[in-house]
C-alpha atoms as a PDB file:
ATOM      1  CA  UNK A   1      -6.264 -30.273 -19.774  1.00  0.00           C
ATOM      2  CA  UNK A   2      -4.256 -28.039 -17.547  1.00  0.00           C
ATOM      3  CA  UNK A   3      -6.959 -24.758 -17.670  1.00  0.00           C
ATOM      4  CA  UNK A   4      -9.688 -23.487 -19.253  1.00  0.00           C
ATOM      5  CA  UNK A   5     -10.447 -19.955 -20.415  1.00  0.00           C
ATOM      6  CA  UNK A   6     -13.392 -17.808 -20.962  1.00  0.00           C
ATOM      7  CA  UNK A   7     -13.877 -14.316 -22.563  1.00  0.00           C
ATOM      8  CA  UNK A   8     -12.021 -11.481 -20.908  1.00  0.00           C
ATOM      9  CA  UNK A   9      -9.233 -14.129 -19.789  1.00  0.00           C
ATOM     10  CA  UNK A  10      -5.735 -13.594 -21.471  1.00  0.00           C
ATOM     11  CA  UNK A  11      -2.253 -15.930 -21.514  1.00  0.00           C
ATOM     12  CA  UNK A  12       0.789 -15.555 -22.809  1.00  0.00           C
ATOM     13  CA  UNK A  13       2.168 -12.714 -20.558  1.00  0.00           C
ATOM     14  CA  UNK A  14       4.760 -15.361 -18.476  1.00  0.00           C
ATOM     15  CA  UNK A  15       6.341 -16.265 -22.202  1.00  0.00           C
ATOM     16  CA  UNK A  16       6.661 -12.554 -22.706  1.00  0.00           C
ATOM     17  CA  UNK A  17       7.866 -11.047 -19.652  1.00  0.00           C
ATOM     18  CA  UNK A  18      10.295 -13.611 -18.998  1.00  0.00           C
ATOM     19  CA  UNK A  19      11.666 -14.318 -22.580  1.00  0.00           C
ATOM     20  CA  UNK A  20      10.675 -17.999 -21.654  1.00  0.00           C
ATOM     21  CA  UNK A  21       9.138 -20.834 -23.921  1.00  0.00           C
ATOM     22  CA  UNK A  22       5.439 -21.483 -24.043  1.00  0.00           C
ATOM     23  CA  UNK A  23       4.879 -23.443 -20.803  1.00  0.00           C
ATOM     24  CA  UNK A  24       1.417 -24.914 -22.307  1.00  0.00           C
ATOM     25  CA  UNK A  25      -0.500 -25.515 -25.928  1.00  0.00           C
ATOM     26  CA  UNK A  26      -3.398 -23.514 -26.255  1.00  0.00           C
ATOM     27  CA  UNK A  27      -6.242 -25.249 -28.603  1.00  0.00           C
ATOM     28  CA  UNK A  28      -9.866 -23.668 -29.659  1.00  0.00           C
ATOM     29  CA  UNK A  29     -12.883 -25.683 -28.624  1.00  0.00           C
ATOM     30  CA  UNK A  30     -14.728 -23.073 -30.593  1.00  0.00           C
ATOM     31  CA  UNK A  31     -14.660 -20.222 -32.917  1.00  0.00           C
ATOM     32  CA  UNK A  32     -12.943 -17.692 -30.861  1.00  0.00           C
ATOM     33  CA  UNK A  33     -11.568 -13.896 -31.353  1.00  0.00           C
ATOM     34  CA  UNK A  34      -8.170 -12.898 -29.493  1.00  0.00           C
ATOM     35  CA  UNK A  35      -6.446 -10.194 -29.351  1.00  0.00           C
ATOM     36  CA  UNK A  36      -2.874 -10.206 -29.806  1.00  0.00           C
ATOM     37  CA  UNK A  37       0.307  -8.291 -28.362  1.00  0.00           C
ATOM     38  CA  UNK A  38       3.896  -8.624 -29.417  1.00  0.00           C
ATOM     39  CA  UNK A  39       6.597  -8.532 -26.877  1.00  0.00           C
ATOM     40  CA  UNK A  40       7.916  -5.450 -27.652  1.00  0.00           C
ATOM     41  CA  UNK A  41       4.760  -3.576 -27.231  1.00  0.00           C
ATOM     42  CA  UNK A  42       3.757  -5.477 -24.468  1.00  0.00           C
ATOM     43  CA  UNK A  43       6.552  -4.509 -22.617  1.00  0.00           C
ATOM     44  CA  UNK A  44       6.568  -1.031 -24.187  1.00  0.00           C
ATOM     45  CA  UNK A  45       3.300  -0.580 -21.891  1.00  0.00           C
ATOM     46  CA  UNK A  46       4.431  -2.157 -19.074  1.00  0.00           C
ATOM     47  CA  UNK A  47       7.283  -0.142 -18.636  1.00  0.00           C
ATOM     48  CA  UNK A  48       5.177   3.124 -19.583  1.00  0.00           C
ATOM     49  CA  UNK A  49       3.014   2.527 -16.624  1.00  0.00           C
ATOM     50  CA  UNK A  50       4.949   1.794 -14.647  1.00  0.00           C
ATOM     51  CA  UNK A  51       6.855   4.687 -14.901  1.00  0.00           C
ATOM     52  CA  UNK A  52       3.641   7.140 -14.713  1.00  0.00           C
ATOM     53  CA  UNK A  53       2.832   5.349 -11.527  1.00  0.00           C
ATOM     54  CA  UNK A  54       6.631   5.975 -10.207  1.00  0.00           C
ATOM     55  CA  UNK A  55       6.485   9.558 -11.014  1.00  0.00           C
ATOM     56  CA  UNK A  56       3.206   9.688  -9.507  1.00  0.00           C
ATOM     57  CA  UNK A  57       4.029   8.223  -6.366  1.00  0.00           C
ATOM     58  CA  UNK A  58       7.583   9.959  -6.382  1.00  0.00           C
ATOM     59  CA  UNK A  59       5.934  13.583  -6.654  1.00  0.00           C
ATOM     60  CA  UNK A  60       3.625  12.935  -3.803  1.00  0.00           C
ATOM     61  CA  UNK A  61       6.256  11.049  -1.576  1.00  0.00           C
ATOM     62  CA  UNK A  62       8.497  14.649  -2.092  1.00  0.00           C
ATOM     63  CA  UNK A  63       5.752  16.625  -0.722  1.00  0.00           C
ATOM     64  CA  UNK A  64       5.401  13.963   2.569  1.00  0.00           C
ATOM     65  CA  UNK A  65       7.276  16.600   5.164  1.00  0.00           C
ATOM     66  CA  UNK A  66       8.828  13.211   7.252  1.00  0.00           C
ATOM     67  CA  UNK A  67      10.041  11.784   3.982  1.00  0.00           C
ATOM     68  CA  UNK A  68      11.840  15.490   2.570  1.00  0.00           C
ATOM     69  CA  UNK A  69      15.375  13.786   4.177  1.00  0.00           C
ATOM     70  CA  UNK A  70      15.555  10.817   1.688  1.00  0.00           C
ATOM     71  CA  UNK A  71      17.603  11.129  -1.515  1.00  0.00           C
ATOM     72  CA  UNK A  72      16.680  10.728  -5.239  1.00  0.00           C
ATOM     73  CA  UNK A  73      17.660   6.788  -4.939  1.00  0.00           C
ATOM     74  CA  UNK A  74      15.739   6.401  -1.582  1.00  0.00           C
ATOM     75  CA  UNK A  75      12.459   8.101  -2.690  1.00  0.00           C
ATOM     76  CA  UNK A  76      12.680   6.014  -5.944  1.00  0.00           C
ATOM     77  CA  UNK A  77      12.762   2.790  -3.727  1.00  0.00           C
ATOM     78  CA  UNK A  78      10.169   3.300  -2.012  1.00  0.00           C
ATOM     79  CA  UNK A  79       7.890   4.703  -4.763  1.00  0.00           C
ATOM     80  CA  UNK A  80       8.759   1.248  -6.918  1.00  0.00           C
ATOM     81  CA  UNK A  81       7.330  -0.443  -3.643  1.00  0.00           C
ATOM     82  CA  UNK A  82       4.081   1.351  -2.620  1.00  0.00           C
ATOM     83  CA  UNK A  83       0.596   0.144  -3.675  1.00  0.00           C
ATOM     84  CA  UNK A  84      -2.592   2.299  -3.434  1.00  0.00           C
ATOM     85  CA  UNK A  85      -5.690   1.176  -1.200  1.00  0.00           C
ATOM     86  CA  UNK A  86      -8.874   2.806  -1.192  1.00  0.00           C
ATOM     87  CA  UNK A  87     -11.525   2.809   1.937  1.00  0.00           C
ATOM     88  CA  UNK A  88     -15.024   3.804   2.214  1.00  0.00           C
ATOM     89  CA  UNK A  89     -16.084   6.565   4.703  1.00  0.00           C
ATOM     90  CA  UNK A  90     -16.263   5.156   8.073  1.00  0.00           C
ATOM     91  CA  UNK A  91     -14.652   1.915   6.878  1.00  0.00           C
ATOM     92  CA  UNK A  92     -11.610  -0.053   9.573  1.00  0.00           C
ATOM     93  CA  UNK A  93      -8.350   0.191   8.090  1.00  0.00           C
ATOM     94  CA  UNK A  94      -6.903  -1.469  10.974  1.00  0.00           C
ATOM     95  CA  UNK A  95      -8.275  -2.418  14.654  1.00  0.00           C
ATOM     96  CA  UNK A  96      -6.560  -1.706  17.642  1.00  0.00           C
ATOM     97  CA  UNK A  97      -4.643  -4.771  19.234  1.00  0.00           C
ATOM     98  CA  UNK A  98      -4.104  -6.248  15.897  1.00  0.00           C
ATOM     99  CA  UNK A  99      -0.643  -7.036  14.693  1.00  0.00           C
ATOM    100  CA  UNK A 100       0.939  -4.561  12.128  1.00  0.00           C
ATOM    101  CA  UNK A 101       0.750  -6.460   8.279  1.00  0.00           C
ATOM    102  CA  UNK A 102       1.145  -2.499   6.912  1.00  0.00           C
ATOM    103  CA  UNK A 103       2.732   0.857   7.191  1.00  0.00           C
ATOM    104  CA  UNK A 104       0.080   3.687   5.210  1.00  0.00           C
ATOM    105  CA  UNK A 105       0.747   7.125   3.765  1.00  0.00           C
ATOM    106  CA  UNK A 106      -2.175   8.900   3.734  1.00  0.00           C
ATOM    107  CA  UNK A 107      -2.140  10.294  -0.007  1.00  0.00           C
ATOM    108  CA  UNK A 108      -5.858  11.620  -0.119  1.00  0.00           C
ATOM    109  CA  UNK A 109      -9.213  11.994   2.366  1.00  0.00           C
ATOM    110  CA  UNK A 110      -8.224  11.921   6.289  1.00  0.00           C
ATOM    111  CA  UNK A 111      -8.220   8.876   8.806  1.00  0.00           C
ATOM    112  CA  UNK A 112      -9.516   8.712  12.601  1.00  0.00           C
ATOM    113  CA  UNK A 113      -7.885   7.278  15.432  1.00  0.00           C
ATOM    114  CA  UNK A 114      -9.489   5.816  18.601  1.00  0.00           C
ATOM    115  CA  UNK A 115      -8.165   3.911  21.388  1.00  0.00           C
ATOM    116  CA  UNK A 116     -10.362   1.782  23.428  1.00  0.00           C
ATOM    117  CA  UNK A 117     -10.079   2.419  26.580  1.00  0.00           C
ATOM    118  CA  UNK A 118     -12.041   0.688  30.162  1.00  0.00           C
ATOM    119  CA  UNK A 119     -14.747   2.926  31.735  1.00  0.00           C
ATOM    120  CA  UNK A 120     -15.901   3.770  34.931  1.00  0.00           C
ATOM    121  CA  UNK A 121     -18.153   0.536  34.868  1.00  0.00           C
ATOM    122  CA  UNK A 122     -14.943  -1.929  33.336  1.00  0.00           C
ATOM    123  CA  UNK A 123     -16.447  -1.714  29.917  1.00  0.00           C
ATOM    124  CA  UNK A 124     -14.468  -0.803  26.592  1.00  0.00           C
ATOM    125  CA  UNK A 125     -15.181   2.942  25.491  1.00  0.00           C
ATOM    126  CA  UNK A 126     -13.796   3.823  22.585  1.00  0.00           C
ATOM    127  CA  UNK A 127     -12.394   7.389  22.040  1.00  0.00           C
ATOM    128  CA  UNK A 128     -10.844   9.695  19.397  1.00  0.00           C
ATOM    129  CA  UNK A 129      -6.797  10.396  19.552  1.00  0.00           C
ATOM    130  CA  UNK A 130      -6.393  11.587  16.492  1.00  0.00           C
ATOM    131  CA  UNK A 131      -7.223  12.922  12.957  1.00  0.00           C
ATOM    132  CA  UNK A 132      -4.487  12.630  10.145  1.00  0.00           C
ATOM    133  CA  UNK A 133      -4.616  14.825   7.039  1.00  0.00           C
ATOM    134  CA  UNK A 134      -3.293  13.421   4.024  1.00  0.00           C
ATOM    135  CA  UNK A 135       0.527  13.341   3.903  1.00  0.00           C
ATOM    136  CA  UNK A 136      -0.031  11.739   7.033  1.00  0.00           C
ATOM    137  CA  UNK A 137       1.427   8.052   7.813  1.00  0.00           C
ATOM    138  CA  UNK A 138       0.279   5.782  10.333  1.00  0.00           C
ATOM    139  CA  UNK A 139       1.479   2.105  11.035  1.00  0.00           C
ATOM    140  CA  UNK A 140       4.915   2.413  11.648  1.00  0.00           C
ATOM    141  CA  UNK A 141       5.019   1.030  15.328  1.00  0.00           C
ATOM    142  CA  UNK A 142       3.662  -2.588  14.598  1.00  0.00           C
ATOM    143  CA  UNK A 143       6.537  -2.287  11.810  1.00  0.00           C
ATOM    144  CA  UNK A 144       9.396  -0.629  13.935  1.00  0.00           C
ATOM    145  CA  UNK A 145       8.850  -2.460  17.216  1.00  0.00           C
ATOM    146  CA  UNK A 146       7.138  -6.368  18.198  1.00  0.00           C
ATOM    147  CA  UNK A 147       3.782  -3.917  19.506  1.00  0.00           C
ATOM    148  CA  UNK A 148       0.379  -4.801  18.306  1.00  0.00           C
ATOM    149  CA  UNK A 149      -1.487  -1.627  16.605  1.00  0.00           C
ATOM    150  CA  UNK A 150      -2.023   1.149  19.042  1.00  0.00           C
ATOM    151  CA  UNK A 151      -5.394   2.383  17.831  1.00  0.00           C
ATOM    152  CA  UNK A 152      -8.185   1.237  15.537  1.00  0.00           C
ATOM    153  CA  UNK A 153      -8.026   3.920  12.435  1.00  0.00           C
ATOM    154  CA  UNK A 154     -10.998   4.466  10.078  1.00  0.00           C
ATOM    155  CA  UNK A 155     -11.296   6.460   6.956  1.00  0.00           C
ATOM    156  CA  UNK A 156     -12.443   9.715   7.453  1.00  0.00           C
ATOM    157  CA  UNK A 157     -15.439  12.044   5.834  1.00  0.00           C
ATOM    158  CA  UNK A 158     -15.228  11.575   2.349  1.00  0.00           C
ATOM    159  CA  UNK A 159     -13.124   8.057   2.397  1.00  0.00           C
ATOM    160  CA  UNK A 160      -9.410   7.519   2.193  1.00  0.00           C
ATOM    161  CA  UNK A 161      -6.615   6.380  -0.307  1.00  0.00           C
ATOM    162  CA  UNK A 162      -3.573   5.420   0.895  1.00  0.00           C
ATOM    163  CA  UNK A 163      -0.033   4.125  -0.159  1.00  0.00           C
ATOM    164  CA  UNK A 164       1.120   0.860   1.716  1.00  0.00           C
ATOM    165  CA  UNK A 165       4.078  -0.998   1.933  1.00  0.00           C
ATOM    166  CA  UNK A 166       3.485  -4.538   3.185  1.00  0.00           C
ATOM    167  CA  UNK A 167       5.528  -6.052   6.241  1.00  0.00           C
ATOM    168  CA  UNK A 168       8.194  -7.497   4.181  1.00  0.00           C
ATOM    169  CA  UNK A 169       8.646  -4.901   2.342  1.00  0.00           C
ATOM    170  CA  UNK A 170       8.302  -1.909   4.925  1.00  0.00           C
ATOM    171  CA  UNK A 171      12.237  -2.609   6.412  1.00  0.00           C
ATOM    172  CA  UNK A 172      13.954  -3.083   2.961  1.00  0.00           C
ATOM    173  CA  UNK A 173      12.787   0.373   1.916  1.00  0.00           C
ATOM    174  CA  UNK A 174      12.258   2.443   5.017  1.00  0.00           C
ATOM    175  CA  UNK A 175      15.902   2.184   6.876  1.00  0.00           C
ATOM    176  CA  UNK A 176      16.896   5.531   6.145  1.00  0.00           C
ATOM    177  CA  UNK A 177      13.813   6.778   7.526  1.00  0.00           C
ATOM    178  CA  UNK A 178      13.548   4.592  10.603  1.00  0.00           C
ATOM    179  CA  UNK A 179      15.187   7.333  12.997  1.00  0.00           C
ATOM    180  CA  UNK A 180      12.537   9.446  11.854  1.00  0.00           C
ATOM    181  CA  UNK A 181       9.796   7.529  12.018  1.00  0.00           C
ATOM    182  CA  UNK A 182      11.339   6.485  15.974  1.00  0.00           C
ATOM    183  CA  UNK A 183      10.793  10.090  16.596  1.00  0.00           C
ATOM    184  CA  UNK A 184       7.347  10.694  15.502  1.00  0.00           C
ATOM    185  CA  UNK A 185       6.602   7.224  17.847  1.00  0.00           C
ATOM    186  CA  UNK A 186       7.815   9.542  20.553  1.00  0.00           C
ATOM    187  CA  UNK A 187       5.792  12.544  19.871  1.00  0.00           C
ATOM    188  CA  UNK A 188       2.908  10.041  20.094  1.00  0.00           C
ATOM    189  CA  UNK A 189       3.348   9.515  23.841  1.00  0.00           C
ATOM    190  CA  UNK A 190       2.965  12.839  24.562  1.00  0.00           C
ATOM    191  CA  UNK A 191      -1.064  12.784  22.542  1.00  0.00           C
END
């Protein structure tokens, strides 16, 4: 017995997305109901939703103001590559000090940025930098340079959803950009 399944498990998909022979026998202990999906439909669907979320992502990445200077191919990339995180109001997206595991893109809601900071008495206070509107991107200097995260963020009044690319990820798809994204790093020094 290599696995056992309940209801609202499924198998089958690794036979059918890579064309591959049944890796395993699957036998009824009981009287059991399944739903079936053919290979063509299967990946019919797959490829239809993928493609909404492509489009999706593509149409807000072309409205992104630091992302207008990539072409057809680049944008593409990238959308293929994003995945969408949601945070509750108030909730850490990432703390201040921490090394960089993302890069975000701020797609709806707004995030705050604080930098702690020592006080008059030698104790951390923590104050606001910064508040990004969605379109926004934060991240990119834990990706671009060896520098831990230069401010806790937190997801702003109403929450936050954002687009991430994970650290292996980020370079792959983001060369073209990375002038860019050096440039906003500057503008940061001056906030």
């Amino acid at each position: 017995l290599v696995k056992s399944y309940k209801r609202g498990d499924s198998f089958g998909e690794l036979a059918i997305m890579y064309n591959a022979p049944r890796a395993a026998s699957c036998i009824a202990k009981t009287d059991v109901r399944l739903w079936a999906l053919g290979r063509a439909s299967f990946k019919l669907i797959l490829m239809k939703s993928t493609t909404m979320r492509r489009n999706e992502h593509k149409g807000f990445l072309q409205k992104v103001q630091h992302l207008s200077q990539l072409t057809e191919y680049e944008v593409l990339t990238v959308a293929d590559a994003l995945r969408e995180e949601v945070f509750e109001e108030g909730a850490v997206v990432c703390h201040q000090g921490d090394e960089g595991e993302k890069f975000y893109i701020i797609k709806e809601g707004s995030a705050v940025c604080s930098k702690a900071e020592n006080g008059d008495l030698g104790e951390e206070e923590e104050g606001e930098v910064a508040r990004l509107p969605a379109g926004s991107y934060f991240g990119e200097i834990a990706r671009l340079t060896a520098q831990p995260r230069q401010a806790t963020v937190r997801a702003g009044r109403g929450g936050l959803k954002c687009l991430t690319l994970d650290r292996m990820t980020f370079r792959r798809v983001m060369g073209p950009l990375e002038e860019v994204l050096c440039r906003s790093m500057r503008r940061y020094d001056s906030i």
